[in-house]
PDB file of N, CA and C in Angstrom:
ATOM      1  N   UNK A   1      19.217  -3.946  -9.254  1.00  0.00           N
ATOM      2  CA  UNK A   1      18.558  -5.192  -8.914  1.00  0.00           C
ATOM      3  C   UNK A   1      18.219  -5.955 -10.198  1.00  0.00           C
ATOM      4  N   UNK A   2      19.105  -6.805 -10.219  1.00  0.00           N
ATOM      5  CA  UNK A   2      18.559  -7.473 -11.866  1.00  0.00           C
ATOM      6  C   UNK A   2      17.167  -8.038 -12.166  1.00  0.00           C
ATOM      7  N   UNK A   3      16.878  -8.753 -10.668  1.00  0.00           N
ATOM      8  CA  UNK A   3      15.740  -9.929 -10.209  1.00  0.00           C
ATOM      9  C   UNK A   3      14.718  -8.697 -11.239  1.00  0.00           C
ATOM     10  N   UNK A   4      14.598  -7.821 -10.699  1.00  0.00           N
ATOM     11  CA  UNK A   4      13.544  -6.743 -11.294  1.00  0.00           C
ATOM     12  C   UNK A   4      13.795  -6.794 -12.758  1.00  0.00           C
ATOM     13  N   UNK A   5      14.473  -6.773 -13.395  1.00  0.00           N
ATOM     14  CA  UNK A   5      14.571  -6.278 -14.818  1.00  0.00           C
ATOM     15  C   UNK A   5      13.176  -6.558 -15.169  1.00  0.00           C
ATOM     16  N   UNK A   6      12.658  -7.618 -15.651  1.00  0.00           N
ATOM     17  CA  UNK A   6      11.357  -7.515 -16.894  1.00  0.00           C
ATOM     18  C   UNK A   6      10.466  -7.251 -16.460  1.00  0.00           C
ATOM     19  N   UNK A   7      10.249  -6.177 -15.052  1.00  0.00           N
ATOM     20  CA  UNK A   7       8.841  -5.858 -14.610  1.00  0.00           C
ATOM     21  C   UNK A   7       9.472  -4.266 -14.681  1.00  0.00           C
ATOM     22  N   UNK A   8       8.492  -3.501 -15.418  1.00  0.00           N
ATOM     23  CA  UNK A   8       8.376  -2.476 -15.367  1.00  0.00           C
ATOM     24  C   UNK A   8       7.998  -1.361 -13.943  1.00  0.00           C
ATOM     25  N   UNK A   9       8.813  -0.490 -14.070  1.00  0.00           N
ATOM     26  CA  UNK A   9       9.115   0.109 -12.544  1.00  0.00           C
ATOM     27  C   UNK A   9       7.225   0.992 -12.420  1.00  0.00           C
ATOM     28  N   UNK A  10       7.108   1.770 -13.414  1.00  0.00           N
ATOM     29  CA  UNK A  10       5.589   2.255 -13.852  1.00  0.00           C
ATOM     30  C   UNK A  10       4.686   1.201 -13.270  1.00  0.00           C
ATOM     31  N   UNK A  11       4.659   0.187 -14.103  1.00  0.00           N
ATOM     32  CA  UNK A  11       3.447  -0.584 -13.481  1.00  0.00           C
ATOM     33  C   UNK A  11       3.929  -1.008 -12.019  1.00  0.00           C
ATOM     34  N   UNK A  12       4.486  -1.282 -11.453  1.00  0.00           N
ATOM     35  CA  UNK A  12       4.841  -1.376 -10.428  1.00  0.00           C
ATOM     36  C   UNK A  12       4.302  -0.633  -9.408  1.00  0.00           C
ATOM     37  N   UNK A  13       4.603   0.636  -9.599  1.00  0.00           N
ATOM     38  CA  UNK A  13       4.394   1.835  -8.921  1.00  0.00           C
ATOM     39  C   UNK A  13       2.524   1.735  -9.518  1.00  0.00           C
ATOM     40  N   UNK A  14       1.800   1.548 -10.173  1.00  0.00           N
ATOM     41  CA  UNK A  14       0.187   1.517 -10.100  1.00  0.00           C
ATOM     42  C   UNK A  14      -0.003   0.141  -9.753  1.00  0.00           C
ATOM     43  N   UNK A  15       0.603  -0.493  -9.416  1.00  0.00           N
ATOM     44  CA  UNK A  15      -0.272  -1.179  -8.852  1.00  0.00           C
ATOM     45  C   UNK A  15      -0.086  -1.378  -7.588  1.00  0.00           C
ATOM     46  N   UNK A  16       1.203  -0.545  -6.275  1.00  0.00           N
ATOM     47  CA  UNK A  16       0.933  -0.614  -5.412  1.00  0.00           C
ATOM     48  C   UNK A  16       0.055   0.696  -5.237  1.00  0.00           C
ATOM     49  N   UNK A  17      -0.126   1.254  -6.247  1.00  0.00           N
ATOM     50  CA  UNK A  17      -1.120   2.158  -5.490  1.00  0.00           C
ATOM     51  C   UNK A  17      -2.386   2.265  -5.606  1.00  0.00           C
ATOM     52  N   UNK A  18      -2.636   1.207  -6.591  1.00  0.00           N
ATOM     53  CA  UNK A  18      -4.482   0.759  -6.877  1.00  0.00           C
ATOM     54  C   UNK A  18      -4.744  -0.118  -5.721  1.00  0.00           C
ATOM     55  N   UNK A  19      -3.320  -0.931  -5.635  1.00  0.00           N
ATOM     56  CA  UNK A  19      -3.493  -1.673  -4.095  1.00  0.00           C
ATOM     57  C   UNK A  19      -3.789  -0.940  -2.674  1.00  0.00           C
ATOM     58  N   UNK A  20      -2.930   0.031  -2.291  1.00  0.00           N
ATOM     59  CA  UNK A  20      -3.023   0.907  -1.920  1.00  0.00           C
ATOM     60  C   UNK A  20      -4.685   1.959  -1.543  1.00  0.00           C
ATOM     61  N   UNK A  21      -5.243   2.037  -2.686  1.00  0.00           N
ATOM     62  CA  UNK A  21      -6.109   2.759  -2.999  1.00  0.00           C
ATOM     63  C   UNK A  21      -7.681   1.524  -2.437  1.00  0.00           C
ATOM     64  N   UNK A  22      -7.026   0.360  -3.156  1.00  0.00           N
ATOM     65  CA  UNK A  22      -8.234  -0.596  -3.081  1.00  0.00           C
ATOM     66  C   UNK A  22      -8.528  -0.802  -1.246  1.00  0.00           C
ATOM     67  N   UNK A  23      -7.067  -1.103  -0.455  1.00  0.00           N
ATOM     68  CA  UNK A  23      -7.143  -1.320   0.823  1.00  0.00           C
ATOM     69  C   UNK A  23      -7.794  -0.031   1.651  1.00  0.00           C
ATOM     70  N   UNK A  24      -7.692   1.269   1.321  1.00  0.00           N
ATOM     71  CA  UNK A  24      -8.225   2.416   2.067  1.00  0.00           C
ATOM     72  C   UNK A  24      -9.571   2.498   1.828  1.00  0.00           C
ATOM     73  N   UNK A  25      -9.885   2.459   0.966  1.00  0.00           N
ATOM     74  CA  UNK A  25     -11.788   2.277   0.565  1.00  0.00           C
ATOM     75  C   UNK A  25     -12.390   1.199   1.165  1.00  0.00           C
ATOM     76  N   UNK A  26     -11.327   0.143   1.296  1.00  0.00           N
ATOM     77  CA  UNK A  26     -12.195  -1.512   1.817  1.00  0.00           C
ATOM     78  C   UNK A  26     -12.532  -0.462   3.714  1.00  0.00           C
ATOM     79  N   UNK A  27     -11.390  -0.476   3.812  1.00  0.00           N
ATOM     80  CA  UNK A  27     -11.178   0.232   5.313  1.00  0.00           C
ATOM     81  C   UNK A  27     -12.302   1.371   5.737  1.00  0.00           C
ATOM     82  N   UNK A  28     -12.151   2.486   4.911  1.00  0.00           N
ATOM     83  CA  UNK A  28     -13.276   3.245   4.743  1.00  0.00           C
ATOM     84  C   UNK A  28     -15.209   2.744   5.397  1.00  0.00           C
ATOM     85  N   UNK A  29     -15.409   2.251   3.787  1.00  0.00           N
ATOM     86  CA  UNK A  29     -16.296   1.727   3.524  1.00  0.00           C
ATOM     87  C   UNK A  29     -17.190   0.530   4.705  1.00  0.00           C
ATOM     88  N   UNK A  30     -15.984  -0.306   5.444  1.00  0.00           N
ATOM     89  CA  UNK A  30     -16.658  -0.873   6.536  1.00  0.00           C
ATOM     90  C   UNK A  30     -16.587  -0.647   7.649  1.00  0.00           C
ATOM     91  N   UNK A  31     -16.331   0.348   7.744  1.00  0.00           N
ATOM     92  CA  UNK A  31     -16.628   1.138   9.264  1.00  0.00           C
ATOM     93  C   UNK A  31     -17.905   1.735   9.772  1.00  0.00           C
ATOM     94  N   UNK A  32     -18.539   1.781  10.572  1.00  0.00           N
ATOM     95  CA  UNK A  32     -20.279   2.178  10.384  1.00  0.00           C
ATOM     96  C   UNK A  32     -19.425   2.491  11.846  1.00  0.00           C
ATOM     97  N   UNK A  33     -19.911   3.700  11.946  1.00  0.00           N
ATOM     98  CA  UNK A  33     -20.567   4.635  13.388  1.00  0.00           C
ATOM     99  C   UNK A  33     -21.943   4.088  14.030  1.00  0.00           C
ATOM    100  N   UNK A  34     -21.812   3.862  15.259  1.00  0.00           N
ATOM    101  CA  UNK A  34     -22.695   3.823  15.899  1.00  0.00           C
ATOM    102  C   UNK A  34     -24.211   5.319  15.712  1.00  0.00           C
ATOM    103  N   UNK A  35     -25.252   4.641  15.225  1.00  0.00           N
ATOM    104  CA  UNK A  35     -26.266   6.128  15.198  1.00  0.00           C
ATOM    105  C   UNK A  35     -26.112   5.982  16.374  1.00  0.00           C
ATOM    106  N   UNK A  36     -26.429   7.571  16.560  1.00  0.00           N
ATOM    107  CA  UNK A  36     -26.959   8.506  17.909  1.00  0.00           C
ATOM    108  C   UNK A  36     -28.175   8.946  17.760  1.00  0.00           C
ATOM    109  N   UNK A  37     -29.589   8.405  18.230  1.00  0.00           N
ATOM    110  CA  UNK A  37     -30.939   9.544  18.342  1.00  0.00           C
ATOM    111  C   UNK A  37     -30.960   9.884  20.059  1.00  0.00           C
ATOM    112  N   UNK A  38     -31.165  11.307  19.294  1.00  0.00           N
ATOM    113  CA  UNK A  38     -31.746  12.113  20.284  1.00  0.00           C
ATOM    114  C   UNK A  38     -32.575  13.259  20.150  1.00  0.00           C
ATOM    115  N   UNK A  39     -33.461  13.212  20.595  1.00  0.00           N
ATOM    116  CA  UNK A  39     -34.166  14.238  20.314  1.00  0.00           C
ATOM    117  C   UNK A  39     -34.144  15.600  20.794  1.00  0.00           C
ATOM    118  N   UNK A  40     -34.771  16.492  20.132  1.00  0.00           N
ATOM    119  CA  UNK A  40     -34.169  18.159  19.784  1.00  0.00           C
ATOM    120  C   UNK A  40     -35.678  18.387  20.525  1.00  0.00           C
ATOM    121  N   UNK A  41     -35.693  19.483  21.658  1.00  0.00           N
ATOM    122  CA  UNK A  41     -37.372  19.742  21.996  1.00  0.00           C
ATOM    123  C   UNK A  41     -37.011  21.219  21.780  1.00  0.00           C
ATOM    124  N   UNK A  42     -38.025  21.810  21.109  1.00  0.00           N
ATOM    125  CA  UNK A  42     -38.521  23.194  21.150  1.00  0.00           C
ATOM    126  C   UNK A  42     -38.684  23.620  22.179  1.00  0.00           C
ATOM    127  N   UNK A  43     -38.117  24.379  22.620  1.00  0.00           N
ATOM    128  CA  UNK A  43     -38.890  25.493  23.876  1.00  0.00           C
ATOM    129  C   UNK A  43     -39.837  26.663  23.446  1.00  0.00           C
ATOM    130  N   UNK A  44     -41.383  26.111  23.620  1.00  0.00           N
ATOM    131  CA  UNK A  44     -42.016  27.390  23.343  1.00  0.00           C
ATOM    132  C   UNK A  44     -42.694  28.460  24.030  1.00  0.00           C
ATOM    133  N   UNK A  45     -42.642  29.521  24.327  1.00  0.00           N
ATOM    134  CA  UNK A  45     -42.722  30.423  24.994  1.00  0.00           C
ATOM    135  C   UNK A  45     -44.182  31.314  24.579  1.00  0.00           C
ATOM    136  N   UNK A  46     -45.149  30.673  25.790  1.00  0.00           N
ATOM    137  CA  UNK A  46     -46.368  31.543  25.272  1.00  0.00           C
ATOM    138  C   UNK A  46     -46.602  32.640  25.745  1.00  0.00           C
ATOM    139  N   UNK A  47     -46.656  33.611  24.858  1.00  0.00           N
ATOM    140  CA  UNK A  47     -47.035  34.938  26.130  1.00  0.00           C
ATOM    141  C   UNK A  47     -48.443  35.253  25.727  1.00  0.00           C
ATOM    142  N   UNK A  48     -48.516  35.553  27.083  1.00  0.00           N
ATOM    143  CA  UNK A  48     -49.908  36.015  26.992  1.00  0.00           C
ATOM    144  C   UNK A  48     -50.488  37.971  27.083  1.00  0.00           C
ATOM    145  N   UNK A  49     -50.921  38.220  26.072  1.00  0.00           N
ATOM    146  CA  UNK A  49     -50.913  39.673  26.107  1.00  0.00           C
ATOM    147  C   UNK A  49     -52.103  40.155  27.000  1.00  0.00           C
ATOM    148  N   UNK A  50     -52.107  41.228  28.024  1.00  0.00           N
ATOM    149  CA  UNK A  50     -52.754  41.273  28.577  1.00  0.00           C
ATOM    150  C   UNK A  50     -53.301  42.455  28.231  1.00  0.00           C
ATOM    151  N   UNK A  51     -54.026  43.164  27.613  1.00  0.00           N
ATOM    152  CA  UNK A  51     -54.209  44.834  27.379  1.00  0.00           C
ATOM    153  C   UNK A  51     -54.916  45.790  27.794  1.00  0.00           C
TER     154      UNK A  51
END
């Protein structure tokens, strides 16, 4: 491919992958999960000693 000659194949190759790299973090990064609360109850169990 001549069109290519004066761009180096190296840089080429980093910068689709900083591109690459930059688009997966954007992606990442703005995704937010819905929170979930719910609450956790103890079950406590009184015994009573009778002697």
């Amino acid at each position: 491919m001549p069109q290519m000659a004066p761009l180096n194949w190296l840089t080429l190759f980093i910068l689709f992958t900083i591109t690459f790299m930059m688009f997966n973090s954007l992606i990442y990064f703005s995704f937010n999960y819905p929170v979930k609360f719910y609450k956790i109850k103890k079950i406590q169990k009184k015994i009573n000693w009778k002697w």
